[in-house]
PDB file of N, CA and C in Angstrom:
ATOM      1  N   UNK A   1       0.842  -1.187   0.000  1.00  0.00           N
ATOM      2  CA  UNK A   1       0.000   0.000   0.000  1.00  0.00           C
ATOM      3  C   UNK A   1       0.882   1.244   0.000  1.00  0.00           C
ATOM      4  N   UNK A   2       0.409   1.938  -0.910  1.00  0.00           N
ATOM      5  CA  UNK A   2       1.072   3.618  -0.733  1.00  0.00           C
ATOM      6  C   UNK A   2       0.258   4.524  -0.545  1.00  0.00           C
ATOM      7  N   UNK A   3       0.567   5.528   0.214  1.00  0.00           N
ATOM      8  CA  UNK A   3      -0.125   6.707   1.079  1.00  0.00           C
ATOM      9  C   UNK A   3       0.977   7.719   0.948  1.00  0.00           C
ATOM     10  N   UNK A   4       0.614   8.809  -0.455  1.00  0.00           N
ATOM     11  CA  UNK A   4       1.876   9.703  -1.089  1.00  0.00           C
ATOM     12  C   UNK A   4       0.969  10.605  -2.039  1.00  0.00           C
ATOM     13  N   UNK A   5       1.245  12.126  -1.690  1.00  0.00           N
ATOM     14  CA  UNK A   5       0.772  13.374  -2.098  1.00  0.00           C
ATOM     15  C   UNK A   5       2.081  13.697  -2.538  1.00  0.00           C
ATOM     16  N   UNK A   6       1.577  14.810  -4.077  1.00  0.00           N
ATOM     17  CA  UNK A   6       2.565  15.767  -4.100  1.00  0.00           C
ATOM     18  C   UNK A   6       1.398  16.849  -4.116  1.00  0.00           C
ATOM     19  N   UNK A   7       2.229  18.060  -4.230  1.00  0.00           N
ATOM     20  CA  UNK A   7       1.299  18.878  -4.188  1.00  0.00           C
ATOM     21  C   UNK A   7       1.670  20.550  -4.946  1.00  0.00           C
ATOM     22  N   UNK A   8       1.894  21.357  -5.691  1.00  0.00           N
ATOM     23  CA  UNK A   8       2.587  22.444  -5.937  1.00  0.00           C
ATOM     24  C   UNK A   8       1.306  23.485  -6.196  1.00  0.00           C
ATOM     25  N   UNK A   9       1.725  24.591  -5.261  1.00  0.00           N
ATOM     26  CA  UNK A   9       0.613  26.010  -5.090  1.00  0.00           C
ATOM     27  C   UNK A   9       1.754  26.657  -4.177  1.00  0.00           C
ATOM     28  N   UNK A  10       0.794  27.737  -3.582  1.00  0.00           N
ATOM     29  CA  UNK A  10       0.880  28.545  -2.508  1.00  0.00           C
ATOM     30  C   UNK A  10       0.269  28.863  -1.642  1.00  0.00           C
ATOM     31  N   UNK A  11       1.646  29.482  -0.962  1.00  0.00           N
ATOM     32  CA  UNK A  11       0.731  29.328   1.054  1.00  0.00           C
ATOM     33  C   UNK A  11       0.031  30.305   1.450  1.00  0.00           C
ATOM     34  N   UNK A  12      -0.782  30.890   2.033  1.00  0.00           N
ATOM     35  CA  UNK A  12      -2.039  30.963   2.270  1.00  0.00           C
ATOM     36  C   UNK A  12      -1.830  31.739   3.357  1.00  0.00           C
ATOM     37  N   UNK A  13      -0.970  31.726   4.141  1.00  0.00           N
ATOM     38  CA  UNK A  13      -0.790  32.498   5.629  1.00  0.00           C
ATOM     39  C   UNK A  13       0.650  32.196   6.068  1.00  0.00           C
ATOM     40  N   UNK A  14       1.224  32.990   6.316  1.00  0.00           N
ATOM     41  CA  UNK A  14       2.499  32.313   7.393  1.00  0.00           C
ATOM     42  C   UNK A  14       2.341  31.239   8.063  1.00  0.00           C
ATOM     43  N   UNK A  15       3.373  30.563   8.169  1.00  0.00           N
ATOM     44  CA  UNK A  15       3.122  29.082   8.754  1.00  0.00           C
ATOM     45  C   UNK A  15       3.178  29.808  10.353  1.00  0.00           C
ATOM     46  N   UNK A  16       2.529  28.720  11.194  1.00  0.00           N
ATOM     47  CA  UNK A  16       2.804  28.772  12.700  1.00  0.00           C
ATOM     48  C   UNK A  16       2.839  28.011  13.144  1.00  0.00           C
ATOM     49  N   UNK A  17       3.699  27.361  14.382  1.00  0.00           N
ATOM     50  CA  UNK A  17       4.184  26.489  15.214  1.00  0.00           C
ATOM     51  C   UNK A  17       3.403  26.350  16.606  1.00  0.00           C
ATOM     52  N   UNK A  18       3.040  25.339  16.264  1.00  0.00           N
ATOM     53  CA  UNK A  18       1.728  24.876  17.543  1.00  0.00           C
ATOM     54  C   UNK A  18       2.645  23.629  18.457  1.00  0.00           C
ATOM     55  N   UNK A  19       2.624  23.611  20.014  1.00  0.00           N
ATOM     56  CA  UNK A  19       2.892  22.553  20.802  1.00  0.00           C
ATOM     57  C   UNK A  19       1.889  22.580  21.989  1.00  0.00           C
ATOM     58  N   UNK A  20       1.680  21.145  21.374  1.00  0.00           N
ATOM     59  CA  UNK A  20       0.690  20.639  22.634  1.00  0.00           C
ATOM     60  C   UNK A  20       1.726  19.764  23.763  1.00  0.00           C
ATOM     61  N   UNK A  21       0.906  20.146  25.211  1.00  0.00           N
ATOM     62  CA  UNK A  21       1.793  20.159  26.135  1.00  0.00           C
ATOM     63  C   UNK A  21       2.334  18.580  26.038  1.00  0.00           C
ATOM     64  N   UNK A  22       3.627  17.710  26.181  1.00  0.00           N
ATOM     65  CA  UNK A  22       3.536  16.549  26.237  1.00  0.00           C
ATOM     66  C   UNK A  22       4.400  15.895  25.019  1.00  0.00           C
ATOM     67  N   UNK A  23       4.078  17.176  23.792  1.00  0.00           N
ATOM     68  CA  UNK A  23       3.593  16.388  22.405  1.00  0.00           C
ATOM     69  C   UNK A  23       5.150  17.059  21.791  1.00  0.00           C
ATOM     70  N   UNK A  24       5.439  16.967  20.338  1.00  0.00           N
ATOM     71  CA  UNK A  24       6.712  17.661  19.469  1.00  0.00           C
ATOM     72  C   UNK A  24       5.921  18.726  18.830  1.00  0.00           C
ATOM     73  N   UNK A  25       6.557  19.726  18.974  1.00  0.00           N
ATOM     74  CA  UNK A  25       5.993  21.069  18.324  1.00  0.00           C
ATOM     75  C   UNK A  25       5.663  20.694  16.484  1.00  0.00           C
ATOM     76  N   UNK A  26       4.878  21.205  16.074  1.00  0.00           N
ATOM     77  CA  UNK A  26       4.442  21.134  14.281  1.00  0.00           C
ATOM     78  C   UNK A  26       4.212  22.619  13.684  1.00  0.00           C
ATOM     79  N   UNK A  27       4.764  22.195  12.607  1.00  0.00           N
ATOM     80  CA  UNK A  27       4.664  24.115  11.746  1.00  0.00           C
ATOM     81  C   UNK A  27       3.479  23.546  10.891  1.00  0.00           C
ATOM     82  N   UNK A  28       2.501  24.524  11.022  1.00  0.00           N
ATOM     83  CA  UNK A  28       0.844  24.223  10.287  1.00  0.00           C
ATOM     84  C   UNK A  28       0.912  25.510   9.320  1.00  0.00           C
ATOM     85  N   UNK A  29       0.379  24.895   8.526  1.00  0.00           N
ATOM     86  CA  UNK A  29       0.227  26.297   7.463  1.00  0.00           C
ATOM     87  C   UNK A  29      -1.082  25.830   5.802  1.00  0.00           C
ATOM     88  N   UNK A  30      -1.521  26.760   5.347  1.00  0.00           N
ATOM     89  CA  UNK A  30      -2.203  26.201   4.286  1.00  0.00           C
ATOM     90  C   UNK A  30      -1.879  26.400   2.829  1.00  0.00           C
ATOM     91  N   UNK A  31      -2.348  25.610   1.619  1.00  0.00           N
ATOM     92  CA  UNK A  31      -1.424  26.058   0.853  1.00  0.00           C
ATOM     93  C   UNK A  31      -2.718  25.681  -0.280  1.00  0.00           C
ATOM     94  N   UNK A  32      -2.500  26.744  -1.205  1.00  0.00           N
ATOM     95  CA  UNK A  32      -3.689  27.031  -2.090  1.00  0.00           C
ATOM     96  C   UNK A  32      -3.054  25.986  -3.683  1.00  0.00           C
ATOM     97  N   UNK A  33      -4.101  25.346  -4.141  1.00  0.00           N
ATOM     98  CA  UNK A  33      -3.439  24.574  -5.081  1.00  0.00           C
ATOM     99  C   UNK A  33      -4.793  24.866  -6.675  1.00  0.00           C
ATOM    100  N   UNK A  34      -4.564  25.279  -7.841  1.00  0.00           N
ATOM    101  CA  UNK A  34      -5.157  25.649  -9.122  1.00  0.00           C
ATOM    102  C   UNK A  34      -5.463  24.616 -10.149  1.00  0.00           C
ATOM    103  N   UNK A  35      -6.838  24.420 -10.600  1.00  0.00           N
ATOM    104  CA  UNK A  35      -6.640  23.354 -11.615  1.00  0.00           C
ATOM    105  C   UNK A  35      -7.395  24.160 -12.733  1.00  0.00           C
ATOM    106  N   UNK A  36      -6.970  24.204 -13.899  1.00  0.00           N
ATOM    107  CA  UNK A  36      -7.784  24.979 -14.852  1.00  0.00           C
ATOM    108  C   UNK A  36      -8.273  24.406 -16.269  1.00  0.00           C
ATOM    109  N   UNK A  37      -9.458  24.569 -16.400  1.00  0.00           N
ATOM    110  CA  UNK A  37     -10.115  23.931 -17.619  1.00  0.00           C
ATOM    111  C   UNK A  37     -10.798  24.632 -18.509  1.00  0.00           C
ATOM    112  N   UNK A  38     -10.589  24.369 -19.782  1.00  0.00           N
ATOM    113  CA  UNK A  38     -11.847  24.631 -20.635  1.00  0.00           C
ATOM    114  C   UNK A  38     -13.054  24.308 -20.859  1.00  0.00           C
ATOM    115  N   UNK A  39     -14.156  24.605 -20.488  1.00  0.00           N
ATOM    116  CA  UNK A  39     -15.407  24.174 -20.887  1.00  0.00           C
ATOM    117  C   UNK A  39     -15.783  24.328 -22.288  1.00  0.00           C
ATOM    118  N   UNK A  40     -17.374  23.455 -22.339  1.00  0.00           N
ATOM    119  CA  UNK A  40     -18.111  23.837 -23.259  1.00  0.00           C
ATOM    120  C   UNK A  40     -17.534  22.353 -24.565  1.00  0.00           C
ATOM    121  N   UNK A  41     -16.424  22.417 -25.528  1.00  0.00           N
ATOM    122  CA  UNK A  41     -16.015  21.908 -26.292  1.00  0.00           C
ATOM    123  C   UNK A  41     -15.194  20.613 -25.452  1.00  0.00           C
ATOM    124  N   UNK A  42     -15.279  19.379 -26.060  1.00  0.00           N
ATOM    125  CA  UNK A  42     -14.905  18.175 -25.149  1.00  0.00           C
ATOM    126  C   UNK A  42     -13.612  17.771 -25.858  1.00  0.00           C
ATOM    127  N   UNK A  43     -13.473  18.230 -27.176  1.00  0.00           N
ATOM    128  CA  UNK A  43     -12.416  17.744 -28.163  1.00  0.00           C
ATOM    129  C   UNK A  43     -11.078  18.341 -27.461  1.00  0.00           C
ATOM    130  N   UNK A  44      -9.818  17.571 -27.322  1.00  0.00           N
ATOM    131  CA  UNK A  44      -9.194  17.931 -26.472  1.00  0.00           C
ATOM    132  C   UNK A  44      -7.993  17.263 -27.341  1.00  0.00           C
ATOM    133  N   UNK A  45      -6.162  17.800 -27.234  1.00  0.00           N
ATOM    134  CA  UNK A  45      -5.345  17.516 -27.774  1.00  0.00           C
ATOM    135  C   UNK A  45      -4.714  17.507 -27.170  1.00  0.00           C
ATOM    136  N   UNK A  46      -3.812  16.468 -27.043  1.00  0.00           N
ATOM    137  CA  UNK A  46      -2.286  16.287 -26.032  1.00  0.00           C
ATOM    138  C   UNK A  46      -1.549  17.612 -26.357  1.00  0.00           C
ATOM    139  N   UNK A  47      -0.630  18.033 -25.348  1.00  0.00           N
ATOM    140  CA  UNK A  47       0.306  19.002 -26.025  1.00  0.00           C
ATOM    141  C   UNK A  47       1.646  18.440 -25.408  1.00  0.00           C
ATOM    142  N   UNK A  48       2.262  18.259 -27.256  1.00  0.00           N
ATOM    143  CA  UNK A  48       3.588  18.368 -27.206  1.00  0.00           C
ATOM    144  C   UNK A  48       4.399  17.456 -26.269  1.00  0.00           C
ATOM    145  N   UNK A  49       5.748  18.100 -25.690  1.00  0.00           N
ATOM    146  CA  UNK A  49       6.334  17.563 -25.272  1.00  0.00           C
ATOM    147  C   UNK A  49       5.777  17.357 -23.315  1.00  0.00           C
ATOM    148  N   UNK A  50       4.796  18.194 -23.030  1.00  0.00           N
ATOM    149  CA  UNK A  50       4.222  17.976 -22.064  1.00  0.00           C
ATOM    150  C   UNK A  50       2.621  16.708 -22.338  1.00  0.00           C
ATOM    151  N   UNK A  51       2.882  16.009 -21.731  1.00  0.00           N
ATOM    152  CA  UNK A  51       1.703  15.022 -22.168  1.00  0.00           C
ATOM    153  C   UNK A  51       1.173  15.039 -21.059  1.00  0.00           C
ATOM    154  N   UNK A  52       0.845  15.866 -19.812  1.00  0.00           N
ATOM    155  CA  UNK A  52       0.142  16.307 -18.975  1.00  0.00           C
ATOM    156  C   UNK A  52      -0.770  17.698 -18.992  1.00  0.00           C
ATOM    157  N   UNK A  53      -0.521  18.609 -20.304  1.00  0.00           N
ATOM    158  CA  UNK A  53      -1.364  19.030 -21.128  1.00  0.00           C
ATOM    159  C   UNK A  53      -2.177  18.807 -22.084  1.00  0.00           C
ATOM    160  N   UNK A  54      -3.108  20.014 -21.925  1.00  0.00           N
ATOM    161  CA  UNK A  54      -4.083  19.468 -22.907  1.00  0.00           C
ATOM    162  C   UNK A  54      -4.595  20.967 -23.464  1.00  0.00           C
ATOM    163  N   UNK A  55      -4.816  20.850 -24.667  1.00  0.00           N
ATOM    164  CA  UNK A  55      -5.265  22.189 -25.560  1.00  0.00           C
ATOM    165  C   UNK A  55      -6.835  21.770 -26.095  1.00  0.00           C
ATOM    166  N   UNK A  56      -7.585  22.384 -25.562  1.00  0.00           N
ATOM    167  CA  UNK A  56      -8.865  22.785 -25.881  1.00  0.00           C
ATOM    168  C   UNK A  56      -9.026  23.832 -27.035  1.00  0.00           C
ATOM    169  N   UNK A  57     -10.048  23.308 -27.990  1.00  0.00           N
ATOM    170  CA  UNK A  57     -10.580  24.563 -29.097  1.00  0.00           C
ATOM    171  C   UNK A  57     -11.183  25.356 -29.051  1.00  0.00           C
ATOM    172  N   UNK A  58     -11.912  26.030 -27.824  1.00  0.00           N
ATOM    173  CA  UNK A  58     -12.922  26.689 -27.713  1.00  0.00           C
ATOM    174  C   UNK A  58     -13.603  26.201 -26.298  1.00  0.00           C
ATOM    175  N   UNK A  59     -14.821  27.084 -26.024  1.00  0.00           N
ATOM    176  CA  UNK A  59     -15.000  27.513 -24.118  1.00  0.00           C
ATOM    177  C   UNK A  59     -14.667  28.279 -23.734  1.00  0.00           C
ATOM    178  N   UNK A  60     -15.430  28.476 -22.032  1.00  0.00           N
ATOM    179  CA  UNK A  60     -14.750  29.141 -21.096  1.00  0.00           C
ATOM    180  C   UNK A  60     -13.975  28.718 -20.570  1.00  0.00           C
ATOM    181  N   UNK A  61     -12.719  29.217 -20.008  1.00  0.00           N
ATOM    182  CA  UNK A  61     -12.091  29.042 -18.898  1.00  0.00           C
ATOM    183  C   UNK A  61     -12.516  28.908 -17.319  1.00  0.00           C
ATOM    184  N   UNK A  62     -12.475  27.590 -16.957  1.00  0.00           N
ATOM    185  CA  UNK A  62     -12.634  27.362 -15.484  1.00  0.00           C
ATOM    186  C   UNK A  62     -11.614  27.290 -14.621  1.00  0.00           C
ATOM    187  N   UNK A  63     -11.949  27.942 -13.302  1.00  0.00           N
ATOM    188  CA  UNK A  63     -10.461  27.575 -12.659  1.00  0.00           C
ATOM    189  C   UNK A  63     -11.838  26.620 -11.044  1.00  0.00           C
ATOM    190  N   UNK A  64     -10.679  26.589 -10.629  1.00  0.00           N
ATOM    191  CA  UNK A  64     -11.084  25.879  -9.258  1.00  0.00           C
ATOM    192  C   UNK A  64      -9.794  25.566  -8.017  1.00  0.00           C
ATOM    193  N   UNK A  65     -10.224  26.299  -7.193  1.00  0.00           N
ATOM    194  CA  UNK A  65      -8.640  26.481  -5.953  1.00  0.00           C
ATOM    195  C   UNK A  65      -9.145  25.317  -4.978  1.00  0.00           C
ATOM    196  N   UNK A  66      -8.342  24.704  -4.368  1.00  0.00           N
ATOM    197  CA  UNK A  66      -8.578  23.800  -3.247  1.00  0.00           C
ATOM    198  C   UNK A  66      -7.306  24.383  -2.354  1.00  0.00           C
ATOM    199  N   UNK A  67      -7.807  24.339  -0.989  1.00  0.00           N
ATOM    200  CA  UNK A  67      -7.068  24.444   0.164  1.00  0.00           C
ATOM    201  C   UNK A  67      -6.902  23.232   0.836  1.00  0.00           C
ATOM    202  N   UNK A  68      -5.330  23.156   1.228  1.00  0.00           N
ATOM    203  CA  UNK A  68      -5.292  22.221   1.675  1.00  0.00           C
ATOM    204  C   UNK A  68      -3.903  22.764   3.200  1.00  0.00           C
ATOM    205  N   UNK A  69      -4.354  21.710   3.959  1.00  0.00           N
ATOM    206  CA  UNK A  69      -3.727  21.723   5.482  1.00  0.00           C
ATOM    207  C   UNK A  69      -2.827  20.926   5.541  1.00  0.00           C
ATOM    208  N   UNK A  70      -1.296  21.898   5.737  1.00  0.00           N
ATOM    209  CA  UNK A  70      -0.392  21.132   5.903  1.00  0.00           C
ATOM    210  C   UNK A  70       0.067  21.144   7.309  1.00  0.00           C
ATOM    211  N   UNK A  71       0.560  19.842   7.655  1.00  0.00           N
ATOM    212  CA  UNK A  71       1.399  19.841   8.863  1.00  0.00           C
ATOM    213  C   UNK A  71       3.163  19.163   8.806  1.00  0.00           C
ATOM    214  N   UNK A  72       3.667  19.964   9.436  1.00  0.00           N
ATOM    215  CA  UNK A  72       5.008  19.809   9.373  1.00  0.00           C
ATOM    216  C   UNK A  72       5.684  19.421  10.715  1.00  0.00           C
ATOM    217  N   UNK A  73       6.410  17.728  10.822  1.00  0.00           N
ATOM    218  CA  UNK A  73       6.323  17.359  12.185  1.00  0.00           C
ATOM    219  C   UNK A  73       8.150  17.500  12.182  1.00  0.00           C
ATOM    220  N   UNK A  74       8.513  16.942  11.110  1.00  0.00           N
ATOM    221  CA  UNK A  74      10.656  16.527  10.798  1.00  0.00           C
ATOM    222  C   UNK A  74      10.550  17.808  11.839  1.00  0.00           C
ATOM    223  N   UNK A  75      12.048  17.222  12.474  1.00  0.00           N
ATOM    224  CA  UNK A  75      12.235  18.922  13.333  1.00  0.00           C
ATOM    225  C   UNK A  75      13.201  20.040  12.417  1.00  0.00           C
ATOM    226  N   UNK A  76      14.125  19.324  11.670  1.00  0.00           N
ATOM    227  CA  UNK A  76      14.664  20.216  10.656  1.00  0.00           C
ATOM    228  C   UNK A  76      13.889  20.843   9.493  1.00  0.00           C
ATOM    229  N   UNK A  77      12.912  19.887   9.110  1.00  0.00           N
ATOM    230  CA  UNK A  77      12.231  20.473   8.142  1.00  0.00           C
ATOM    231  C   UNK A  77      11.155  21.639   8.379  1.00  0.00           C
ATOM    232  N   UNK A  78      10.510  21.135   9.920  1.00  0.00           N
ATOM    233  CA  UNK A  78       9.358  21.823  10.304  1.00  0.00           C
ATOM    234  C   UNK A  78      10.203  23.206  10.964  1.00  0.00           C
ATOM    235  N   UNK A  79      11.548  23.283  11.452  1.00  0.00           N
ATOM    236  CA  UNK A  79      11.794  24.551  11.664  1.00  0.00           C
ATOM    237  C   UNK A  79      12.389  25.593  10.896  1.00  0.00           C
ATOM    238  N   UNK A  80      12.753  25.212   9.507  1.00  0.00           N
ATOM    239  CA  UNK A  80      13.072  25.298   8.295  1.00  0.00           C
ATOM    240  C   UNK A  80      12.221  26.277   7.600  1.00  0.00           C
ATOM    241  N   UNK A  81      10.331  25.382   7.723  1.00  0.00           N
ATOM    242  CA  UNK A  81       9.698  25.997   7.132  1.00  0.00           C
ATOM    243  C   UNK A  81       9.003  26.854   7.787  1.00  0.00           C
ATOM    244  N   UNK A  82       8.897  27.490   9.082  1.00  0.00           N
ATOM    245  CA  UNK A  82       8.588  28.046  10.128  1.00  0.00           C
ATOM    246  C   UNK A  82       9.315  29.094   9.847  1.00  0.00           C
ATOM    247  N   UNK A  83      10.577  28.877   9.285  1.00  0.00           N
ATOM    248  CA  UNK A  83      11.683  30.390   9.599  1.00  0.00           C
ATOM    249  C   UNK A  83      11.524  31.122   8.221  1.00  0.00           C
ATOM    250  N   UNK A  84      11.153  29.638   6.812  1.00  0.00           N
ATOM    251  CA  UNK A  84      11.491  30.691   5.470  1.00  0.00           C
ATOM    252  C   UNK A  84      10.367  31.082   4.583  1.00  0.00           C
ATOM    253  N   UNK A  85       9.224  30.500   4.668  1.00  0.00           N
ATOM    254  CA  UNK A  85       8.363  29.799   4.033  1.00  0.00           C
ATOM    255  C   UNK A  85       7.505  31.133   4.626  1.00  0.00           C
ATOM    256  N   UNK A  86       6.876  31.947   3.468  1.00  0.00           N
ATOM    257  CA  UNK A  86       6.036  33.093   3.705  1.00  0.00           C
ATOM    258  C   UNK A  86       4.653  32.917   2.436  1.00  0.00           C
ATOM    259  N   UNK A  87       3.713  33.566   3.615  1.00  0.00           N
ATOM    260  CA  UNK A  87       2.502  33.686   2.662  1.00  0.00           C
ATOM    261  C   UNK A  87       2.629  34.176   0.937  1.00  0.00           C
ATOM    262  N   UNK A  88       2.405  33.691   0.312  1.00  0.00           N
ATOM    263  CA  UNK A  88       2.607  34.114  -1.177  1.00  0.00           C
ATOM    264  C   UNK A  88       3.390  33.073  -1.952  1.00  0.00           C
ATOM    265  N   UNK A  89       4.014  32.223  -0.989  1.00  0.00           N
ATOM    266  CA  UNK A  89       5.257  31.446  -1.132  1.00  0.00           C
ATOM    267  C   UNK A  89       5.476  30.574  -2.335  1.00  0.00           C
ATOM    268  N   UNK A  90       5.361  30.372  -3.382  1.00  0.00           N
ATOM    269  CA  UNK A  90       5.394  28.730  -4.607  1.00  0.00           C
ATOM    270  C   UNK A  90       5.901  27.661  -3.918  1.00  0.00           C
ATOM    271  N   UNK A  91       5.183  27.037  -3.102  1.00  0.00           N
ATOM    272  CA  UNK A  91       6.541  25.760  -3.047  1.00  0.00           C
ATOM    273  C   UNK A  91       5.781  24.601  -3.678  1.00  0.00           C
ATOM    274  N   UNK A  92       6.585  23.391  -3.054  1.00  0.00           N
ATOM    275  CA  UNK A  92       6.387  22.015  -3.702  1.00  0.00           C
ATOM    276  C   UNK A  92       6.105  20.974  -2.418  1.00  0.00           C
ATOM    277  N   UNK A  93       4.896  20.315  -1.929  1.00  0.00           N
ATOM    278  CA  UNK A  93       4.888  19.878  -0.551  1.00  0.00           C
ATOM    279  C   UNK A  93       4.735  18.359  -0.893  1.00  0.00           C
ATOM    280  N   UNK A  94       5.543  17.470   0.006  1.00  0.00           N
ATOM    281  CA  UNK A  94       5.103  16.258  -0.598  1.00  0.00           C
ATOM    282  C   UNK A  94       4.685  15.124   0.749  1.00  0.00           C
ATOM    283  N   UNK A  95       4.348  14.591   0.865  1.00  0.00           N
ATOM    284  CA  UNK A  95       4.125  13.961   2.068  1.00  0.00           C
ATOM    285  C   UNK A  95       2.552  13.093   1.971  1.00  0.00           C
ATOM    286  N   UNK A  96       2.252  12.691   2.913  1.00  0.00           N
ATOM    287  CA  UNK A  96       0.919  11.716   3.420  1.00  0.00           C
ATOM    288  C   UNK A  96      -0.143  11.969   3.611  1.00  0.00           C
ATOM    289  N   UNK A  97      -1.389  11.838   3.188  1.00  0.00           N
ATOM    290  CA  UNK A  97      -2.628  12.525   3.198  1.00  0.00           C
ATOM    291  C   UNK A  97      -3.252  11.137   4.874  1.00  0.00           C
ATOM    292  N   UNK A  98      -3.381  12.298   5.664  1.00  0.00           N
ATOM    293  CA  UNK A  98      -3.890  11.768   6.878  1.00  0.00           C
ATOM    294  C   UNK A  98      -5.645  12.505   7.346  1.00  0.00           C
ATOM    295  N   UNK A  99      -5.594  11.775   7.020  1.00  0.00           N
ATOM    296  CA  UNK A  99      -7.927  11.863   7.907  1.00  0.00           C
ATOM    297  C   UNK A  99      -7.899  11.586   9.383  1.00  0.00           C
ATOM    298  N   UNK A 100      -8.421  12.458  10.264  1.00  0.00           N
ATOM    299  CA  UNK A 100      -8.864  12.790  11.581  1.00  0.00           C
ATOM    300  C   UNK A 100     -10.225  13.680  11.882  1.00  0.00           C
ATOM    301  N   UNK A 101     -10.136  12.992  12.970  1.00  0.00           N
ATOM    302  CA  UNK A 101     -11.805  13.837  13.458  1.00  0.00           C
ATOM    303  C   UNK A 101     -11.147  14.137  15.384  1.00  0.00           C
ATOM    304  N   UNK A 102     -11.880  15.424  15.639  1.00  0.00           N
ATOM    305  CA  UNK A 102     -11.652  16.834  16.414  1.00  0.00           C
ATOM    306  C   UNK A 102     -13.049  16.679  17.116  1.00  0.00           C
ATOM    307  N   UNK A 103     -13.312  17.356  17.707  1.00  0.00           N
ATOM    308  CA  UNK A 103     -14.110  18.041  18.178  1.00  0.00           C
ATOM    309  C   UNK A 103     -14.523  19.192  18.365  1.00  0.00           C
ATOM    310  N   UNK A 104     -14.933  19.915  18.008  1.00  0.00           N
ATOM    311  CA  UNK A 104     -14.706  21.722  17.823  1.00  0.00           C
ATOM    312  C   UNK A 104     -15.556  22.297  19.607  1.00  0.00           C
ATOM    313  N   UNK A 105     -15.097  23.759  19.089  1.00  0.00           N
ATOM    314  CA  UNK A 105     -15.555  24.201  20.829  1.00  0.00           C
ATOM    315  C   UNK A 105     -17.078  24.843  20.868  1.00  0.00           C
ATOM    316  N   UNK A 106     -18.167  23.897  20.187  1.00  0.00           N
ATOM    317  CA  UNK A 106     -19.300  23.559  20.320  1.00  0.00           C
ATOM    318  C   UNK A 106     -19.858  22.537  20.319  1.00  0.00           C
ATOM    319  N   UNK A 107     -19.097  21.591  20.124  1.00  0.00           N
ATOM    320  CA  UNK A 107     -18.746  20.391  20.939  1.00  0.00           C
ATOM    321  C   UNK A 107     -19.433  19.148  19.866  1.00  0.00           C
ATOM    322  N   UNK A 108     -19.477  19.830  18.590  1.00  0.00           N
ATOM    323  CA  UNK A 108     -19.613  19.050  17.445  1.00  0.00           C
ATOM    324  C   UNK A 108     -18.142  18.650  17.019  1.00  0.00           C
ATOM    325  N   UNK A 109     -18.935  17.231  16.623  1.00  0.00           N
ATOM    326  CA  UNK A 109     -17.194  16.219  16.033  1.00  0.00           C
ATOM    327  C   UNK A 109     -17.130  16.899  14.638  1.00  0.00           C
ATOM    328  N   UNK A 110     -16.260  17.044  14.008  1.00  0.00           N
ATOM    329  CA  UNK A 110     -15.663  17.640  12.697  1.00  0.00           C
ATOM    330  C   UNK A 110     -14.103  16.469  12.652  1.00  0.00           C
ATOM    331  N   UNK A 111     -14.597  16.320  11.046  1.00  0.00           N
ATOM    332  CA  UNK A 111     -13.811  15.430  10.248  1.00  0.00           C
ATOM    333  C   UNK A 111     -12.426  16.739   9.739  1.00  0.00           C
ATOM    334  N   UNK A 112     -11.599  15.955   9.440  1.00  0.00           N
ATOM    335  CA  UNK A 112      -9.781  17.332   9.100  1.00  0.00           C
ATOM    336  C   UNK A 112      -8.971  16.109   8.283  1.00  0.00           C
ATOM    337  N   UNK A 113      -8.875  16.780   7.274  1.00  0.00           N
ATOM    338  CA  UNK A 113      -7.971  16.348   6.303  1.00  0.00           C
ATOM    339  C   UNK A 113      -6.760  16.904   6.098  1.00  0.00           C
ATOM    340  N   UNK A 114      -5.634  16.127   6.316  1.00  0.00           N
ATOM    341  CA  UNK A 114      -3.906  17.014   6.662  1.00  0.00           C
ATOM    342  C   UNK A 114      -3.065  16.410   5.778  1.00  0.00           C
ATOM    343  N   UNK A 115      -2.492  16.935   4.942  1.00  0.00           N
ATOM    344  CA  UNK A 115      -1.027  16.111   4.665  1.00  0.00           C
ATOM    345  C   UNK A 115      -0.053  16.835   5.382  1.00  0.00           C
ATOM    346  N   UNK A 116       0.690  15.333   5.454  1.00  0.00           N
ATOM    347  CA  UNK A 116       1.735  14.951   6.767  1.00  0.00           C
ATOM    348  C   UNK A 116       2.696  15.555   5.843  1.00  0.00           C
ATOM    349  N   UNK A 117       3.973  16.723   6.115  1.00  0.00           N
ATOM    350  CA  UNK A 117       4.862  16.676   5.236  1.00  0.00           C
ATOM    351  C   UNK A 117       6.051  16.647   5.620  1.00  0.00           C
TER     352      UNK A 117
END
């Protein structure tokens, strides 16, 4: 079994460093990721030397952003990205897509989706 994200956008807020008492400190931060399409026309052409493109003839342009929650546990890495890593940032995040459920402070359970990086 493999459990492996990549991920390339930008971050969303300055990262910040959370420690729970007991626990290893983590740099949390979010990071905005773009997928963009043409509508309307379905006819679609590989492009070129990228074969992860695709050239559409016609449509609108769609975009669509997903946010996603990163957590950063390595202590070199997580203090790394704590010190350089600024809102606006391009990077490249790669790591483990982990599912958890919280409890929020109305005391409803809420589901959290994290990659581990």
């Amino acid at each position: 079994a493999m459990n492996r994200v990549q991920l390339l956008g930008r971050v969303g807020q300055d990262p910040i460093m959370r420690q729970v008492e007991g626990k290893n400190p983590v740099t949390i931060f979010s990071l905005a990721t773009n997928e963009m399409w043409r509508t309307g026309d379905s006819e679609m052409s590989q492009g070129g030397e990228h074969p992860a493109l695709f050239l559409c003839t016609s449509g609108d342009i769609s975009q669509k952003t997903t946010w996603h929650r990163i957590s950063v546990f390595r202590p070199g890495l997580r203090d790394v990205t704590y010190q350089y890593v600024r809102k606006g940032s391009r990077i490249f995040v790669e790591g483990k897509i982990d599912y958890g459920e919280y409890t929020d402070k109305n005391n409803v359970r809420r589901q959290a989706t994290t990659i581990i990086a």
